[in-house]
PDB file of N, CA and C in Angstrom:
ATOM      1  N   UNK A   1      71.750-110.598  53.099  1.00  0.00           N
ATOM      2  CA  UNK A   1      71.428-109.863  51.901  1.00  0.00           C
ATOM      3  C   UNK A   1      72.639-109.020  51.519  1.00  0.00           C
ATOM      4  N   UNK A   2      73.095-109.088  50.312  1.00  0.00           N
ATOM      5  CA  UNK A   2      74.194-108.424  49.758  1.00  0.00           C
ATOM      6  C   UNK A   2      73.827-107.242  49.498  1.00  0.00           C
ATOM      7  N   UNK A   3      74.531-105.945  49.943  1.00  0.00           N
ATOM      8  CA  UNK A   3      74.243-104.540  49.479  1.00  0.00           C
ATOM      9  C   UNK A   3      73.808-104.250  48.141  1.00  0.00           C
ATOM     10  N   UNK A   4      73.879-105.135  47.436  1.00  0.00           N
ATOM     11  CA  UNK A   4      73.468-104.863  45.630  1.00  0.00           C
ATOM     12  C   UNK A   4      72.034-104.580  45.742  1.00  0.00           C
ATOM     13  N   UNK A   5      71.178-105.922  46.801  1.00  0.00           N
ATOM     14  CA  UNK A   5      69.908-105.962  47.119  1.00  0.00           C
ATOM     15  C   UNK A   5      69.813-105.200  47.858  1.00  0.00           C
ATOM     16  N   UNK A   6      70.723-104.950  49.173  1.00  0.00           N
ATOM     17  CA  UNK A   6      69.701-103.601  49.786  1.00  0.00           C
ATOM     18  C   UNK A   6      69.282-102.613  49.165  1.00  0.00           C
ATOM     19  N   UNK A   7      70.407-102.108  48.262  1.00  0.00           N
ATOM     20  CA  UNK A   7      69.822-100.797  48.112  1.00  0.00           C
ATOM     21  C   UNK A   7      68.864-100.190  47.177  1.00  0.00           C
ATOM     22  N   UNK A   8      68.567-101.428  46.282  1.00  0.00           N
ATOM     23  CA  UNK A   8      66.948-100.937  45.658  1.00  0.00           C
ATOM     24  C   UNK A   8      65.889-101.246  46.527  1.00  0.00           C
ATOM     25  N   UNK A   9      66.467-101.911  47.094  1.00  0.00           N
ATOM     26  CA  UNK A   9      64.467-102.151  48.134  1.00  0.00           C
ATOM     27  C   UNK A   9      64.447-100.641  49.587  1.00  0.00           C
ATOM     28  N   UNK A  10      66.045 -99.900  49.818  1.00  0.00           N
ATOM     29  CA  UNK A  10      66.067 -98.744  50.351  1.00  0.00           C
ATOM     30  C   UNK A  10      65.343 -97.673  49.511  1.00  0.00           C
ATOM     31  N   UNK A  11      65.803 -98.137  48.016  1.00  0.00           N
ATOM     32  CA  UNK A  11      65.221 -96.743  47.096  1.00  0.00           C
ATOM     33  C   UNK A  11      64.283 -96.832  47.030  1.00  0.00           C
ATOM     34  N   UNK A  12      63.349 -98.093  46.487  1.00  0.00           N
ATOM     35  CA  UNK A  12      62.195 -98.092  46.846  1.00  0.00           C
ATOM     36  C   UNK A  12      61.147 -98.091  47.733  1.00  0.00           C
ATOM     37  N   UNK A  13      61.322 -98.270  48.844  1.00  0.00           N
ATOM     38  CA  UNK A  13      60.998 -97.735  50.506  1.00  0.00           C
ATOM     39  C   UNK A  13      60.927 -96.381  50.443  1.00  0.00           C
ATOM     40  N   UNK A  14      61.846 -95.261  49.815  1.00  0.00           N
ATOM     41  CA  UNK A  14      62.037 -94.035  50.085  1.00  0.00           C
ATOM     42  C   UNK A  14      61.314 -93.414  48.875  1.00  0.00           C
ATOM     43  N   UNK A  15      60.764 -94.012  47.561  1.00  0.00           N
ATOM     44  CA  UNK A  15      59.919 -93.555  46.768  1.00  0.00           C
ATOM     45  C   UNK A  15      58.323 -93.594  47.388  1.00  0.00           C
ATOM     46  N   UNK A  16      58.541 -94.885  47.900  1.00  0.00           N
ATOM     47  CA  UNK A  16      56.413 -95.199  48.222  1.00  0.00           C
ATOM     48  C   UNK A  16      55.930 -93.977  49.150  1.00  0.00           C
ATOM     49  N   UNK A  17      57.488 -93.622  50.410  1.00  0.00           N
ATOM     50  CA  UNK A  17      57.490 -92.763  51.136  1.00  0.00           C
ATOM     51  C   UNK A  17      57.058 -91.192  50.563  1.00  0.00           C
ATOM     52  N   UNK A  18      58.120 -91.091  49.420  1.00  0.00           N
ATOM     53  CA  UNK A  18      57.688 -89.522  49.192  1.00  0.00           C
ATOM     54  C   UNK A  18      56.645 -89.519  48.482  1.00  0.00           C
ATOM     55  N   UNK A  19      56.341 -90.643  47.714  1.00  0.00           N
ATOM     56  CA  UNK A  19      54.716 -90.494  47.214  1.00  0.00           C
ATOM     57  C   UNK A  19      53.759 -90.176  47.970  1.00  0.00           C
ATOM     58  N   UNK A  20      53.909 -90.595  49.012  1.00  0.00           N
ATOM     59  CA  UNK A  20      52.456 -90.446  49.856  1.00  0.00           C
ATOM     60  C   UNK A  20      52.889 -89.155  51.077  1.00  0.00           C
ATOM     61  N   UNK A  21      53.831 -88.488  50.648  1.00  0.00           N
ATOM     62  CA  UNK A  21      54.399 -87.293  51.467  1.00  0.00           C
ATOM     63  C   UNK A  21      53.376 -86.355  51.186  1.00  0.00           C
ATOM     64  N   UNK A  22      53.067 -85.408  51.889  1.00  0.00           N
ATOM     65  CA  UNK A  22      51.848 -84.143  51.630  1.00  0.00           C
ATOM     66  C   UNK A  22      52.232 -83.093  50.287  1.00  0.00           C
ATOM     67  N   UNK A  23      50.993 -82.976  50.083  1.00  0.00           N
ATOM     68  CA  UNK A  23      51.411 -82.155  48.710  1.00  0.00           C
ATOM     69  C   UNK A  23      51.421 -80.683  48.840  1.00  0.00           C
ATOM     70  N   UNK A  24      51.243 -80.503  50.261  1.00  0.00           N
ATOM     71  CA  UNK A  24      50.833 -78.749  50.208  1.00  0.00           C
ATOM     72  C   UNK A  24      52.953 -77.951  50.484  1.00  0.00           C
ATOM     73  N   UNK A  25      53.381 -77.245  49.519  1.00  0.00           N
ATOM     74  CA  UNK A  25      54.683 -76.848  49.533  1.00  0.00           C
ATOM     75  C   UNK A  25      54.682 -75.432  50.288  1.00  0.00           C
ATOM     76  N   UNK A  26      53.264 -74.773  50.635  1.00  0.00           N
ATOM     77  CA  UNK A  26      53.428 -74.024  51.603  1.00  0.00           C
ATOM     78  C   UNK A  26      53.747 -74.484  52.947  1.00  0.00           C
ATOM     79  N   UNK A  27      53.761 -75.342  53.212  1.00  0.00           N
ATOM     80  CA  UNK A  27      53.865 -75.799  54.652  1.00  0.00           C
ATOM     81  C   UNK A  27      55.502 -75.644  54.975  1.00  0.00           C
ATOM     82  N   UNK A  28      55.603 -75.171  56.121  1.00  0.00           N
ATOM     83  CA  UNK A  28      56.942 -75.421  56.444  1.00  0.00           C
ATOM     84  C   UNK A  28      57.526 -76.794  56.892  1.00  0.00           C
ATOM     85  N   UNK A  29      59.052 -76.381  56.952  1.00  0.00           N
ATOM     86  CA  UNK A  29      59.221 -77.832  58.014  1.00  0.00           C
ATOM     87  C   UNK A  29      58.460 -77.983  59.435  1.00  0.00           C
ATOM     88  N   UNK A  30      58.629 -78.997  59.559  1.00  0.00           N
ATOM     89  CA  UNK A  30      58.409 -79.208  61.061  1.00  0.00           C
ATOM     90  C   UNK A  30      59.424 -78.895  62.119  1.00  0.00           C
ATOM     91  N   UNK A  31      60.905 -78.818  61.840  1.00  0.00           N
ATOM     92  CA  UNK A  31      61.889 -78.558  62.583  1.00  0.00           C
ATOM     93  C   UNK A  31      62.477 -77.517  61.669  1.00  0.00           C
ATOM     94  N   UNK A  32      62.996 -76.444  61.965  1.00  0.00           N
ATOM     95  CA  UNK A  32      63.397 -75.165  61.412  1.00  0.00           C
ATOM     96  C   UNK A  32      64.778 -75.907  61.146  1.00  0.00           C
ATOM     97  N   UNK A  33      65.106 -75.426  59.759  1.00  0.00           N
ATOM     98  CA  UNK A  33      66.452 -75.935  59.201  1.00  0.00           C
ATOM     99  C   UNK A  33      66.802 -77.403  58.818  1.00  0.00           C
ATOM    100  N   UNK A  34      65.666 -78.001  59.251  1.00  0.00           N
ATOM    101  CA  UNK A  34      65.543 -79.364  58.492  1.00  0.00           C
ATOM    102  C   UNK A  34      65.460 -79.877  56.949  1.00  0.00           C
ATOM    103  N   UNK A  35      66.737 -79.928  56.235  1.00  0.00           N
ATOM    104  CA  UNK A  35      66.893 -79.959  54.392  1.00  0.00           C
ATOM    105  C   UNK A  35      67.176 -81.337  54.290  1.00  0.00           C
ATOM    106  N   UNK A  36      66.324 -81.738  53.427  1.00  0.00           N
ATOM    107  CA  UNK A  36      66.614 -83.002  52.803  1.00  0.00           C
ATOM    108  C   UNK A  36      68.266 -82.933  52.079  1.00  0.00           C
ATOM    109  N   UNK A  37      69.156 -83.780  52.281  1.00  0.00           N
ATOM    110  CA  UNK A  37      69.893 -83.735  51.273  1.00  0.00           C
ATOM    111  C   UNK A  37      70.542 -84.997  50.348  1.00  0.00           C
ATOM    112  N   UNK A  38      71.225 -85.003  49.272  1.00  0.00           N
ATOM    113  CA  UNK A  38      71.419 -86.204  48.236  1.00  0.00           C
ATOM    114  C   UNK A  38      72.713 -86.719  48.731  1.00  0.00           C
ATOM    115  N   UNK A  39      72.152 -87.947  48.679  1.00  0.00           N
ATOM    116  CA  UNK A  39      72.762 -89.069  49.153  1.00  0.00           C
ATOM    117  C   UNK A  39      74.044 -89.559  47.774  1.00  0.00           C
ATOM    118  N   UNK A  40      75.310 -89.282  47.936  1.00  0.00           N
ATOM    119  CA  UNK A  40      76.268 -89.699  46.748  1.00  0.00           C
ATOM    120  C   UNK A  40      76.288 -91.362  46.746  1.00  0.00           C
ATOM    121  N   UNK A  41      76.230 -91.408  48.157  1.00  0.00           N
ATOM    122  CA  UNK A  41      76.325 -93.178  47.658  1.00  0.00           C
ATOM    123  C   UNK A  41      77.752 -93.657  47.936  1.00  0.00           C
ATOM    124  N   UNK A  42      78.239 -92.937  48.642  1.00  0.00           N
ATOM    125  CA  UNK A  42      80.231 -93.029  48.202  1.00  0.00           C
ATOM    126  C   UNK A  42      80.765 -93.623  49.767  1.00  0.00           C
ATOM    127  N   UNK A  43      80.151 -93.165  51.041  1.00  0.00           N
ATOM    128  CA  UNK A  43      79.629 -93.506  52.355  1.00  0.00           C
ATOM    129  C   UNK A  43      79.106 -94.661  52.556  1.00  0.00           C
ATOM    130  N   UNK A  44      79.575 -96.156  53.365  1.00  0.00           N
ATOM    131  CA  UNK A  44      78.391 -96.847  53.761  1.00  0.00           C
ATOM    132  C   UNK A  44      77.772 -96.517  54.780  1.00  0.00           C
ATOM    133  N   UNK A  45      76.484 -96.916  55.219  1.00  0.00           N
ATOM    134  CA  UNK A  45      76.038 -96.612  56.593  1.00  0.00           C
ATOM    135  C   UNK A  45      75.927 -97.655  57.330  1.00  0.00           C
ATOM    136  N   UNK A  46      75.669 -97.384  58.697  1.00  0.00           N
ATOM    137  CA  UNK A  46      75.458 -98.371  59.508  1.00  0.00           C
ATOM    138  C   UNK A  46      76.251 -99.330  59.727  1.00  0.00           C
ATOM    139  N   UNK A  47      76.815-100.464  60.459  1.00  0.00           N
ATOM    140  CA  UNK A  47      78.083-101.217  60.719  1.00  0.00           C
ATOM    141  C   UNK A  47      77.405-102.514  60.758  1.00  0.00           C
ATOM    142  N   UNK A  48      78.822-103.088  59.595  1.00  0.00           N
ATOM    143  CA  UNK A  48      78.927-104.795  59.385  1.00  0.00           C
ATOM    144  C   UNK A  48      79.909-105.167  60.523  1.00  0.00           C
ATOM    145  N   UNK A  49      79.042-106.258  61.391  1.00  0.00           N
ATOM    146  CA  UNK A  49      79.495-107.165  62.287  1.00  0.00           C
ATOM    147  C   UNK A  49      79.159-108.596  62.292  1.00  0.00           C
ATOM    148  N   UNK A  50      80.088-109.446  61.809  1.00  0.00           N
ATOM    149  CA  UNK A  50      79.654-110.894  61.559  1.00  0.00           C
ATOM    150  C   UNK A  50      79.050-111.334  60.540  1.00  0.00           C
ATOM    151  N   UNK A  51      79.110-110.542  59.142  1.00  0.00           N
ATOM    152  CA  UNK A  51      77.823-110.781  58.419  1.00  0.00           C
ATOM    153  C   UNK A  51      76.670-110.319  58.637  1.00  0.00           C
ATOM    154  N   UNK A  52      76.599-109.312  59.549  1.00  0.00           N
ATOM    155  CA  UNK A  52      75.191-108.730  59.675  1.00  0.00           C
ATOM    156  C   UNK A  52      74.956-107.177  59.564  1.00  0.00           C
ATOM    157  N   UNK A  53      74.737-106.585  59.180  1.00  0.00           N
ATOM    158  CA  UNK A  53      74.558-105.076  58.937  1.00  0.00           C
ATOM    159  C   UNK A  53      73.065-104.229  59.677  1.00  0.00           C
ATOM    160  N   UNK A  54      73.571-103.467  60.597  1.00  0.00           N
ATOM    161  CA  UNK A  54      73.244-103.085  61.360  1.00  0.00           C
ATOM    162  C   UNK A  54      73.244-101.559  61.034  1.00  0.00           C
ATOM    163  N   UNK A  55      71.747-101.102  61.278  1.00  0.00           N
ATOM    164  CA  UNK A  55      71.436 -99.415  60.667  1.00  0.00           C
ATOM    165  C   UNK A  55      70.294 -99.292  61.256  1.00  0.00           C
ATOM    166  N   UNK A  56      70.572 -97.706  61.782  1.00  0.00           N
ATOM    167  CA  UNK A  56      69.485 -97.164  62.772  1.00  0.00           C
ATOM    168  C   UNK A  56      69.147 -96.136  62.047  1.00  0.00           C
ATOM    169  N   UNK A  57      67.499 -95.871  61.848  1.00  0.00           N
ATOM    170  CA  UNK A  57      67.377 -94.909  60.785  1.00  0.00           C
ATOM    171  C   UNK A  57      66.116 -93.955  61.793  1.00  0.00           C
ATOM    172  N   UNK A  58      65.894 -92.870  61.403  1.00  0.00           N
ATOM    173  CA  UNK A  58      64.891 -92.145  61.884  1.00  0.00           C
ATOM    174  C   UNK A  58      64.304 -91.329  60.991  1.00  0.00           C
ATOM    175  N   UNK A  59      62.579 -91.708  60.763  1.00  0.00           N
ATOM    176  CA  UNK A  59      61.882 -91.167  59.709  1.00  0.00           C
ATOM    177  C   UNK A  59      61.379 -90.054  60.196  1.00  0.00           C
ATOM    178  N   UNK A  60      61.396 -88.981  59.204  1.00  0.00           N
ATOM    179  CA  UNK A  60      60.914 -87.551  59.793  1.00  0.00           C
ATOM    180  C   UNK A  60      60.495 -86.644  58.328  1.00  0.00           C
ATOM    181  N   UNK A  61      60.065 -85.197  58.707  1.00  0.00           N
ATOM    182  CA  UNK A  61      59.762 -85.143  57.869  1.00  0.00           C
ATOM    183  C   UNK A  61      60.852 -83.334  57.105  1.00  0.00           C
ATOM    184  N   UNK A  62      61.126 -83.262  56.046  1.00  0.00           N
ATOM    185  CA  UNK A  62      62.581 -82.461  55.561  1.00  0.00           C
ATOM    186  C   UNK A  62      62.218 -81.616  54.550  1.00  0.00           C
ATOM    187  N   UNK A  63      62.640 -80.449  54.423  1.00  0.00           N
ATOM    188  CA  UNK A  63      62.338 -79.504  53.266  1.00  0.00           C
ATOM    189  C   UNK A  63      63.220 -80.263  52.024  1.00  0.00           C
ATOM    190  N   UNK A  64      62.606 -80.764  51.363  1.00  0.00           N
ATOM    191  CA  UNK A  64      63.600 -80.772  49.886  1.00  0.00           C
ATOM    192  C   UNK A  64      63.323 -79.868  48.859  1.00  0.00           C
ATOM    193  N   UNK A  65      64.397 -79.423  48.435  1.00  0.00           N
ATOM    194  CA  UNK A  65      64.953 -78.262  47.498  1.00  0.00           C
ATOM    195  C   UNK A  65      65.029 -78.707  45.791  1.00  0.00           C
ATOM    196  N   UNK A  66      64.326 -79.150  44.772  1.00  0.00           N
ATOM    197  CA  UNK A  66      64.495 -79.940  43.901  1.00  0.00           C
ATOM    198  C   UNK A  66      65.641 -79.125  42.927  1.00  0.00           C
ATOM    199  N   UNK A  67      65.426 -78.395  42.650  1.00  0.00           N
ATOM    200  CA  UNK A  67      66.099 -77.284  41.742  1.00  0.00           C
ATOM    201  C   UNK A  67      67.452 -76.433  42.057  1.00  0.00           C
ATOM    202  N   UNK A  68      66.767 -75.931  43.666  1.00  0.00           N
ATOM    203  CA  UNK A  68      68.208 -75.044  43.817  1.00  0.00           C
ATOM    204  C   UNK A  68      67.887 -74.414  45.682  1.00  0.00           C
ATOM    205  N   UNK A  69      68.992 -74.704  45.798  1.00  0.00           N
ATOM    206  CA  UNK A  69      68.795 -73.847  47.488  1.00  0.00           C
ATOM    207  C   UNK A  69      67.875 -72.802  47.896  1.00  0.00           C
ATOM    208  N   UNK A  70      68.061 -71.799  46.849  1.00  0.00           N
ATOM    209  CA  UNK A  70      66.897 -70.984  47.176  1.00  0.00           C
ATOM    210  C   UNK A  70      65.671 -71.092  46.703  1.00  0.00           C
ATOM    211  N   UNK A  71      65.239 -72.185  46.069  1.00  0.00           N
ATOM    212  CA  UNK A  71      63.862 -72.321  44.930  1.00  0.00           C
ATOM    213  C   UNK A  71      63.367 -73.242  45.462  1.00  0.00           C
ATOM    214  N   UNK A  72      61.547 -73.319  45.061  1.00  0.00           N
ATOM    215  CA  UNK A  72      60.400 -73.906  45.485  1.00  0.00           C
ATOM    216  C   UNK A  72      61.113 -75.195  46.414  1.00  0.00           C
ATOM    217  N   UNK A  73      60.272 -75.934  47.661  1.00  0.00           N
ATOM    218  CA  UNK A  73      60.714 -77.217  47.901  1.00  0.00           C
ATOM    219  C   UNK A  73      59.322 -77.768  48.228  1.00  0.00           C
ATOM    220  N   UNK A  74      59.408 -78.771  48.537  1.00  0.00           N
ATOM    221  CA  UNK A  74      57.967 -79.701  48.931  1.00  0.00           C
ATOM    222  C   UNK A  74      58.698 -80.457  50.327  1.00  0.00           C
ATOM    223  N   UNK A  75      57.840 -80.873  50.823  1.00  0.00           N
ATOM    224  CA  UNK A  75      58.102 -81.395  52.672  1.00  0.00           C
ATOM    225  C   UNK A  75      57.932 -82.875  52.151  1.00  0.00           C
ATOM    226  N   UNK A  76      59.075 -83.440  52.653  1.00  0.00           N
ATOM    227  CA  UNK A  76      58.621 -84.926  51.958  1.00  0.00           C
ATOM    228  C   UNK A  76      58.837 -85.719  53.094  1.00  0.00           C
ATOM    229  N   UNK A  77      58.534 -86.919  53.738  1.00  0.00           N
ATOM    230  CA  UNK A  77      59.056 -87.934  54.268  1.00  0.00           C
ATOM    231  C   UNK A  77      60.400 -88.571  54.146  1.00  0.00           C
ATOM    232  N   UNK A  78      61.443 -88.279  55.118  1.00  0.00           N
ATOM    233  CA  UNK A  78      62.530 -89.250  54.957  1.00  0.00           C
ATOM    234  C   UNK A  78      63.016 -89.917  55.486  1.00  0.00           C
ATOM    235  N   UNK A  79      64.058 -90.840  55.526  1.00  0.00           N
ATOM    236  CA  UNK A  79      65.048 -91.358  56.160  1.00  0.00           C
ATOM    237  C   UNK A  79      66.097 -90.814  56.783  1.00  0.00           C
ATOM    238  N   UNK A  80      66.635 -91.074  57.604  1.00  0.00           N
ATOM    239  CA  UNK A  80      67.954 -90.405  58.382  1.00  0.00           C
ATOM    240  C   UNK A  80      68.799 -91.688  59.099  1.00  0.00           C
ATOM    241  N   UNK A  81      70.064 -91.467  58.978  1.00  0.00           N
ATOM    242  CA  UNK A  81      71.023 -92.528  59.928  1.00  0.00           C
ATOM    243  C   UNK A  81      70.718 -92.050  61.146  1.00  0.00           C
ATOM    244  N   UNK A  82      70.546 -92.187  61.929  1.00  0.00           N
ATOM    245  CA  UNK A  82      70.804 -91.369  63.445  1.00  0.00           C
ATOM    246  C   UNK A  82      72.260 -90.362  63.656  1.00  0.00           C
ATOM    247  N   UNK A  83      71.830 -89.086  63.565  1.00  0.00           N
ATOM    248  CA  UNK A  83      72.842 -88.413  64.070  1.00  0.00           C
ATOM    249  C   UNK A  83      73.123 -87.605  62.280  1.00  0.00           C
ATOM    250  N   UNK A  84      72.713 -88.335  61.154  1.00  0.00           N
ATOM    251  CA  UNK A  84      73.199 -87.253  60.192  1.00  0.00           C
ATOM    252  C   UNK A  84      71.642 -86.761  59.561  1.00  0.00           C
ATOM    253  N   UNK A  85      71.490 -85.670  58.481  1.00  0.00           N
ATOM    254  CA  UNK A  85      71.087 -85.468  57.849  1.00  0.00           C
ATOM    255  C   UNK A  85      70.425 -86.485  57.142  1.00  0.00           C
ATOM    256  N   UNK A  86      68.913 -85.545  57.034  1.00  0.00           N
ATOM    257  CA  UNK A  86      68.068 -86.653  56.124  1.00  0.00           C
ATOM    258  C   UNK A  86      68.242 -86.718  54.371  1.00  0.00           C
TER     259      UNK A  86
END
């Protein structure tokens, strides 16, 4: 699969996800200091060997900030590479 295709069926994986993420925005994180953050896209992840692309991800759950660092967030479901930020 050519990266053109991965990465809408990633975006869309990560929409169905925050849809069905909890709606209550009082809740904290689950891990203190856990921030969702935006993905530029400029980074690949995970390593091409042979034609095969290889990515270790870990779903958890992240304060996202929609507006601004210090303003309202909602706890959403995400993705993570192993080892960076969700």
């Amino acid at each position: 699969m050519t990266r053109s295709r991965i990465t809408p069926i990633l975006a869309g994986v990560l929409l169905v996800l925050l849809a069905a993420a909890p709606k209550d925005a009082a809740r904290q994180p689950a891990a203190a200091g856990v921030r969702a953050t935006a993905n530029d896209n400029r980074v690949a992840s995970g390593t091409l060997r042979d034609g095969v692309l290889s990515l270790r991800l870990v779903a958890q759950d992240a304060a996202w900030y929609p507006e601004a660092e210090d303003g309202p967030f909602k706890i959403a479901a995400t993705f993570a590479e192993v080892g960076r930020a969700p």
